[in-house]
Protein backbone atom coordinates (compact mmCIF):
# COMPACT_ATOMS: atom_id res chain seq x y z
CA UNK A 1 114.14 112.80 111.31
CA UNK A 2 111.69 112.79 113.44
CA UNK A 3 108.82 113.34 110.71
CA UNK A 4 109.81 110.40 108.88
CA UNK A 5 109.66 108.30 112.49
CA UNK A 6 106.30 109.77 112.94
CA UNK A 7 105.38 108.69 109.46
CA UNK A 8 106.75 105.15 109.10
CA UNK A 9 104.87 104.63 112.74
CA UNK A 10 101.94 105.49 111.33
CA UNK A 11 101.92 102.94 108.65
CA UNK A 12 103.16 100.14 110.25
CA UNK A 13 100.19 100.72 112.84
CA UNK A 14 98.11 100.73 109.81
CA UNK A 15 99.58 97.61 108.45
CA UNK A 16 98.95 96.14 111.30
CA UNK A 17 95.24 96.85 111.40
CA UNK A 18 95.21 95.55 107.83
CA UNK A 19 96.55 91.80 108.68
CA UNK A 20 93.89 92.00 112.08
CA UNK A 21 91.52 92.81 109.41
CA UNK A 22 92.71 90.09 106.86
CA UNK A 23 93.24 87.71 109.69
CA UNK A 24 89.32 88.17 110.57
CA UNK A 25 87.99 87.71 106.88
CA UNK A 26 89.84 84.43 107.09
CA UNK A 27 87.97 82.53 109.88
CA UNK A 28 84.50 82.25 108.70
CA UNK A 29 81.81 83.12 110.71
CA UNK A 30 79.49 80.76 112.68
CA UNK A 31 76.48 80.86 111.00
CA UNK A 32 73.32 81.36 113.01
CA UNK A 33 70.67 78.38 113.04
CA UNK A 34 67.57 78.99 111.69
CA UNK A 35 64.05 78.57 113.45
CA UNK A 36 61.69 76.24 111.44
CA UNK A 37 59.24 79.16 111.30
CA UNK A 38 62.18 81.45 110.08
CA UNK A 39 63.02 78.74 107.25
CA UNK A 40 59.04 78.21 106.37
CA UNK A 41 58.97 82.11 106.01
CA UNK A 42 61.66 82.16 104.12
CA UNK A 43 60.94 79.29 100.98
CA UNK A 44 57.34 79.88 100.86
């Protein structure tokens, strides 16, 4: 009994980690504004 507690804990903290993980993908990241000289670099 108490191997199968010990077991079933351990995945639902891993589920858990999954959805913080899915949950993060989800909001997009701010994207970082570039310099001028950065953008010049970049499409010359």
């Amino acid at each position: 009994m108490f191997l199968t507690n010990l077991l079933l804990g351990c995945i639902v903290f891993i589920e858990i980690c999954n959805l913080v993980i899915r949950i993060v993908k989800i909001i997009p990241p701010d994207e970082p504004k570039l310099d001028e000289e950065i953008r010049m670099k970049m499409y010359s």
